[in-house]
N, C-alpha and C. Protein backbone atom coordinates (compact mmCIF):
# COMPACT_ATOMS: atom_id res chain seq x y z
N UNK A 1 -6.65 -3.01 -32.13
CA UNK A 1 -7.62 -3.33 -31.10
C UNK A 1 -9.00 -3.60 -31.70
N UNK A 2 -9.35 -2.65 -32.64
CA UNK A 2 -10.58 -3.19 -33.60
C UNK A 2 -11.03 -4.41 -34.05
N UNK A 3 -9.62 -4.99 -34.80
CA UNK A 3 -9.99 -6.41 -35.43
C UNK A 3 -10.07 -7.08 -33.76
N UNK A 4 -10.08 -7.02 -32.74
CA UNK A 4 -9.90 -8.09 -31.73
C UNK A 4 -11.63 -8.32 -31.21
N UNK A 5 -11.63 -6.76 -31.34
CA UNK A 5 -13.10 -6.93 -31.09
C UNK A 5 -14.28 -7.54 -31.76
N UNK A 6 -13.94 -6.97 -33.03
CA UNK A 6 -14.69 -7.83 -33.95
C UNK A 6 -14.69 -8.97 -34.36
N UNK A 7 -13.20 -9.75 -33.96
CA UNK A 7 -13.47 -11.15 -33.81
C UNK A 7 -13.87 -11.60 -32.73
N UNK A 8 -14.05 -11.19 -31.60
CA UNK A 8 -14.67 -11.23 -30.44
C UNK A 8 -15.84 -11.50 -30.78
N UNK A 9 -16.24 -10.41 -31.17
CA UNK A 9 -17.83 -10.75 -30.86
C UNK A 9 -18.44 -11.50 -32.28
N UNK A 10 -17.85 -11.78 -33.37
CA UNK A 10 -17.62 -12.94 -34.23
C UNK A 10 -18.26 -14.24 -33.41
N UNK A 11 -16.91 -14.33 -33.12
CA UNK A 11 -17.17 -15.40 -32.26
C UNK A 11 -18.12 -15.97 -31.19
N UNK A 12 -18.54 -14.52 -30.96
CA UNK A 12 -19.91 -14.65 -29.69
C UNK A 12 -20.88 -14.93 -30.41
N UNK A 13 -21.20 -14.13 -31.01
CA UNK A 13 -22.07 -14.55 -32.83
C UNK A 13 -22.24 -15.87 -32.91
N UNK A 14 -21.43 -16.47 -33.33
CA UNK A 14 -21.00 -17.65 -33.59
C UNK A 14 -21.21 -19.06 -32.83
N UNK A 15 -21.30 -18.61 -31.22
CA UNK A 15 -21.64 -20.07 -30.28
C UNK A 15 -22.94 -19.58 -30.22
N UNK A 16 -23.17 -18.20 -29.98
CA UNK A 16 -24.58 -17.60 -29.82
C UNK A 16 -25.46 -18.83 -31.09
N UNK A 17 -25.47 -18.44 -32.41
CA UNK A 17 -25.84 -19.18 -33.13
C UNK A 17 -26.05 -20.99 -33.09
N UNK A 18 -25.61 -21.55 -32.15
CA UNK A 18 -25.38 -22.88 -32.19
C UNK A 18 -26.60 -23.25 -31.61
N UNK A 19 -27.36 -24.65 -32.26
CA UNK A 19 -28.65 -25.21 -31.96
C UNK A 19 -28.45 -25.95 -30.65
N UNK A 20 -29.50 -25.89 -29.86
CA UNK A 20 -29.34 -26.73 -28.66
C UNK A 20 -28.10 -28.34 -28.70
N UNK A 21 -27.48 -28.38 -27.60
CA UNK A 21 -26.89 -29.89 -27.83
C UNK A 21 -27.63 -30.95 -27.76
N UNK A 22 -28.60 -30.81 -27.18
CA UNK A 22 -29.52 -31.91 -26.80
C UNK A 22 -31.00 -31.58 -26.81
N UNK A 23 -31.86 -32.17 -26.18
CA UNK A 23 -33.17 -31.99 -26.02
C UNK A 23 -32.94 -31.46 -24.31
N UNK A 24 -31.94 -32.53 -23.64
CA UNK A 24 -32.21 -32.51 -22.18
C UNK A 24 -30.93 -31.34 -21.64
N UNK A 25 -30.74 -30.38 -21.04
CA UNK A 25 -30.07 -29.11 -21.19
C UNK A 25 -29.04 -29.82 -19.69
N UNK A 26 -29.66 -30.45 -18.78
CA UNK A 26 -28.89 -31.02 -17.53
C UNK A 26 -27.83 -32.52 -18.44
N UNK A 27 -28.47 -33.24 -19.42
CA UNK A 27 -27.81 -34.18 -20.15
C UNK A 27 -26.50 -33.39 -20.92
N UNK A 28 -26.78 -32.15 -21.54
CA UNK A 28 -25.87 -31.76 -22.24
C UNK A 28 -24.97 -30.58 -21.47
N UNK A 29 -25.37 -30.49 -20.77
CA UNK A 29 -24.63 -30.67 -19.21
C UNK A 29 -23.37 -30.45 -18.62
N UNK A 30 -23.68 -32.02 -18.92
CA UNK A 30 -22.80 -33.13 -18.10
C UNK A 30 -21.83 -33.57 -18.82
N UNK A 31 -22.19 -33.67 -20.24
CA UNK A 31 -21.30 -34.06 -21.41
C UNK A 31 -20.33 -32.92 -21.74
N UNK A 32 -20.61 -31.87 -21.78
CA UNK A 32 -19.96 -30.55 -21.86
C UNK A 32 -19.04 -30.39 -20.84
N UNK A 33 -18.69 -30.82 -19.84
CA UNK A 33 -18.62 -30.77 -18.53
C UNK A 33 -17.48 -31.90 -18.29
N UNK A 34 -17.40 -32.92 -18.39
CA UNK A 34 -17.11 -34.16 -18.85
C UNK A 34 -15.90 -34.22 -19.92
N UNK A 35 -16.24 -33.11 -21.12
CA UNK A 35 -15.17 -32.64 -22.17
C UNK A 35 -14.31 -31.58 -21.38
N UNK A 36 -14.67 -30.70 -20.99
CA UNK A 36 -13.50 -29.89 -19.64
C UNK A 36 -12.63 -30.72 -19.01
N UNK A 37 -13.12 -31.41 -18.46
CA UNK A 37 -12.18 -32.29 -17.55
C UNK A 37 -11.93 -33.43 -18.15
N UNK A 38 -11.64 -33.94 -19.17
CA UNK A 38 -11.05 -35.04 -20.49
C UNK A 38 -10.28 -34.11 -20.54
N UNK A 39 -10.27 -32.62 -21.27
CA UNK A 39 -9.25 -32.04 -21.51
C UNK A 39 -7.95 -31.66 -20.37
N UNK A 40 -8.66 -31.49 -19.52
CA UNK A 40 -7.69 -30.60 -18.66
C UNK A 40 -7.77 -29.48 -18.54
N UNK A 41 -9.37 -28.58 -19.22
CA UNK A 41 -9.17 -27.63 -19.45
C UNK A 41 -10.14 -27.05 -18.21
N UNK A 42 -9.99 -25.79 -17.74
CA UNK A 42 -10.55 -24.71 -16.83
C UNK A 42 -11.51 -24.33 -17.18
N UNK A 43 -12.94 -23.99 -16.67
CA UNK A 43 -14.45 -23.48 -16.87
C UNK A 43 -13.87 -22.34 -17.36
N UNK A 44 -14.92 -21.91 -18.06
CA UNK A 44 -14.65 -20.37 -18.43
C UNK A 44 -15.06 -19.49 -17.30
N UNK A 45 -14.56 -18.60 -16.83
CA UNK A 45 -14.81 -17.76 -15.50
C UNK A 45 -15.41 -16.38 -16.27
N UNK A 46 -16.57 -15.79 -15.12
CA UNK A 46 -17.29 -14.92 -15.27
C UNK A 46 -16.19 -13.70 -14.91
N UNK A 47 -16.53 -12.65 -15.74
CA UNK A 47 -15.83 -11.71 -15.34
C UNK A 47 -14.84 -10.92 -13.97
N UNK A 48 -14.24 -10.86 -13.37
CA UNK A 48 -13.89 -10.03 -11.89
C UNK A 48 -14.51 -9.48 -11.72
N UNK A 49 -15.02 -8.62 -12.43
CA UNK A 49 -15.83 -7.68 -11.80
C UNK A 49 -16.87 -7.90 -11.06
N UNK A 50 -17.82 -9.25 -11.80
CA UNK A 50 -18.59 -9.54 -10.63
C UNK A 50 -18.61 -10.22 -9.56
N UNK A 51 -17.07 -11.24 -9.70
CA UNK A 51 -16.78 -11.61 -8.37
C UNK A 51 -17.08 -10.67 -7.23
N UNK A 52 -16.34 -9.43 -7.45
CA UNK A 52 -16.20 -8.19 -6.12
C UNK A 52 -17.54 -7.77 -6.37
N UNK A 53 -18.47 -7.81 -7.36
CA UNK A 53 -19.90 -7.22 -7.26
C UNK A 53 -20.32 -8.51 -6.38
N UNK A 54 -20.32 -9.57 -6.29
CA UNK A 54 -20.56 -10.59 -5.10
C UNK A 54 -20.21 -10.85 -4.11
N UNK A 55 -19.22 -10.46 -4.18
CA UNK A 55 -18.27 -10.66 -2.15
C UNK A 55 -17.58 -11.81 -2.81
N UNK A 56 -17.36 -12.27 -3.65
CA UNK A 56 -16.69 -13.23 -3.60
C UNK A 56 -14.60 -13.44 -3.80
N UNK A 57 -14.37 -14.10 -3.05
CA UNK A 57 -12.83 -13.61 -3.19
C UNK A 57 -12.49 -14.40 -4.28
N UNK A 58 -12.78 -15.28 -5.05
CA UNK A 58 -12.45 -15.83 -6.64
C UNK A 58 -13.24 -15.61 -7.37
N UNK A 59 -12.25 -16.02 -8.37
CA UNK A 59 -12.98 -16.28 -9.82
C UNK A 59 -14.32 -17.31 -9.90
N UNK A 60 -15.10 -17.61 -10.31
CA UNK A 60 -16.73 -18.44 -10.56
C UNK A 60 -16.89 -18.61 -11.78
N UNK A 61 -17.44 -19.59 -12.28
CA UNK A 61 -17.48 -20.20 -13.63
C UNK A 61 -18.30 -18.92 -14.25
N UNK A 62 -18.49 -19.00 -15.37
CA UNK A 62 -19.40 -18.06 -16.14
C UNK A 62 -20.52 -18.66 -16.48
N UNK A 63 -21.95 -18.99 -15.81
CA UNK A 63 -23.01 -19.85 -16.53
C UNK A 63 -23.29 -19.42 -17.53
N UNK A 64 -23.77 -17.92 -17.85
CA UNK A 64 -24.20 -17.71 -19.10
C UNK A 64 -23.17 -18.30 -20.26
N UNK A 65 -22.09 -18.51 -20.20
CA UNK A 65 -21.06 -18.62 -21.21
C UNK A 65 -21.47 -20.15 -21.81
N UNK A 66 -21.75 -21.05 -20.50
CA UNK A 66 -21.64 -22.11 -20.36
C UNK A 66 -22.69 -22.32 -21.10
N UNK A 67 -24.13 -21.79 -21.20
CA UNK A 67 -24.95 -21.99 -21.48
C UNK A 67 -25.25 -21.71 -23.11
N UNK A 68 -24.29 -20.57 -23.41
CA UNK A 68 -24.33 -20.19 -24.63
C UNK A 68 -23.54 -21.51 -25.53
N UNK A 69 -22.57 -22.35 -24.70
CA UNK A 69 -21.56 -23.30 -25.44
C UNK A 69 -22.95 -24.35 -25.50
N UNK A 70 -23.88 -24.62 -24.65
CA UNK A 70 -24.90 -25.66 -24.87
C UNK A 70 -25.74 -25.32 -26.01
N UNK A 71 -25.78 -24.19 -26.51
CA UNK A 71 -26.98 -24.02 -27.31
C UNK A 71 -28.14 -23.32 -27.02
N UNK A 72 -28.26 -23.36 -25.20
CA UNK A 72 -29.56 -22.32 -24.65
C UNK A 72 -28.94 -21.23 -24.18
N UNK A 73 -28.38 -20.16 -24.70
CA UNK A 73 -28.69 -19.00 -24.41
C UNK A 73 -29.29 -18.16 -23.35
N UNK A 74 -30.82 -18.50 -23.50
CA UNK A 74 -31.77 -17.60 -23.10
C UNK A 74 -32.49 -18.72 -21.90
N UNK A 75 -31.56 -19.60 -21.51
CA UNK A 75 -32.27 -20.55 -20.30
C UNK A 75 -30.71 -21.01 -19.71
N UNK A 76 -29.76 -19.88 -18.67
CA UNK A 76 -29.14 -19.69 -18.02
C UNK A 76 -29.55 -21.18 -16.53
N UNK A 77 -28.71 -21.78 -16.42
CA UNK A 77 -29.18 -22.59 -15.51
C UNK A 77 -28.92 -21.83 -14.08
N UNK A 78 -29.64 -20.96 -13.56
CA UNK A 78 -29.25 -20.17 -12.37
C UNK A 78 -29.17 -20.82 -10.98
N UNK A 79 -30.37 -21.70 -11.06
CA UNK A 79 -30.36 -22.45 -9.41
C UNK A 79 -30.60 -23.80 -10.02
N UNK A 80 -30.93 -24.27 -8.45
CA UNK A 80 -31.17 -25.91 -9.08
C UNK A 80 -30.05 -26.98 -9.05
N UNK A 81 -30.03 -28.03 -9.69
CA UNK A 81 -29.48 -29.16 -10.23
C UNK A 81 -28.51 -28.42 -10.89
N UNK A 82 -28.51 -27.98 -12.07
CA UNK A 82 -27.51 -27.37 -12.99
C UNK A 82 -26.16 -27.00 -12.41
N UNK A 83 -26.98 -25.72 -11.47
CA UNK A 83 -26.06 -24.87 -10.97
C UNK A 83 -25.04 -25.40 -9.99
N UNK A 84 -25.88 -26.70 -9.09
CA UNK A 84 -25.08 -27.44 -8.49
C UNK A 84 -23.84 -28.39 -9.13
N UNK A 85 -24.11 -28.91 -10.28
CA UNK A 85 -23.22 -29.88 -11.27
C UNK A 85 -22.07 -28.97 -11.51
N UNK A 86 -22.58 -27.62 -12.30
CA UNK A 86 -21.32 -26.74 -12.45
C UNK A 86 -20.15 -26.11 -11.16
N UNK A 87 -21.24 -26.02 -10.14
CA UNK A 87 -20.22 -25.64 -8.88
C UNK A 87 -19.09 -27.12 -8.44
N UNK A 88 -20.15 -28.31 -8.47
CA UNK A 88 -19.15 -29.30 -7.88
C UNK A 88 -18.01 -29.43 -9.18
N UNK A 89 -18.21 -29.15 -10.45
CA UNK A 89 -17.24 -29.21 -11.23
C UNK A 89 -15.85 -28.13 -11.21
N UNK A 90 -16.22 -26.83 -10.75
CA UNK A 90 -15.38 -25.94 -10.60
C UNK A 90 -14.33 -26.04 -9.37
């Protein structure tokens, strides 16, 4: 269970570390966004737990995650434009 963790958070390390994708954070976005659905692949979902800490009866994308795969970290797109692109994508 050790090594899982520590590649875990390796890995968090690791996108954590990544330089912005862009200059424009709504541009890199969309492109990020865009590669999900080219793939076929599913948003990354925020934990359960805070679904039921929200009332909410599903799963919800994870912004911070999302944000960490862009490069900003520490500029979570919470409301706004952003937040709207990621909901109509989910």
């Amino acid at each position: 269970m050790i090594p899982d963790v520590l590649a875990a958070r390796a890995e968090r390390d690791a996108i954590d570390a990544r330089p912005p994708a862009g200059p424009d954070p709504v541009v890199a976005l969309h492109a990020l966004l865009h590669d999900y659905r080219r793939h076929g692949q599913r948003l990354p979902a925020a934990p359960p737990r805070l679904a039921t800490a929200r009332r909410r009866p599903e799963a919800f994308p994870s912004v911070s995650h999302l944000a960490r795969l862009l490069g900003f970290p520490k500029h979570r797109p919470n409301k706004g434009t952003p937040l709207r692109i990621i909901a109509e994508a989910a």
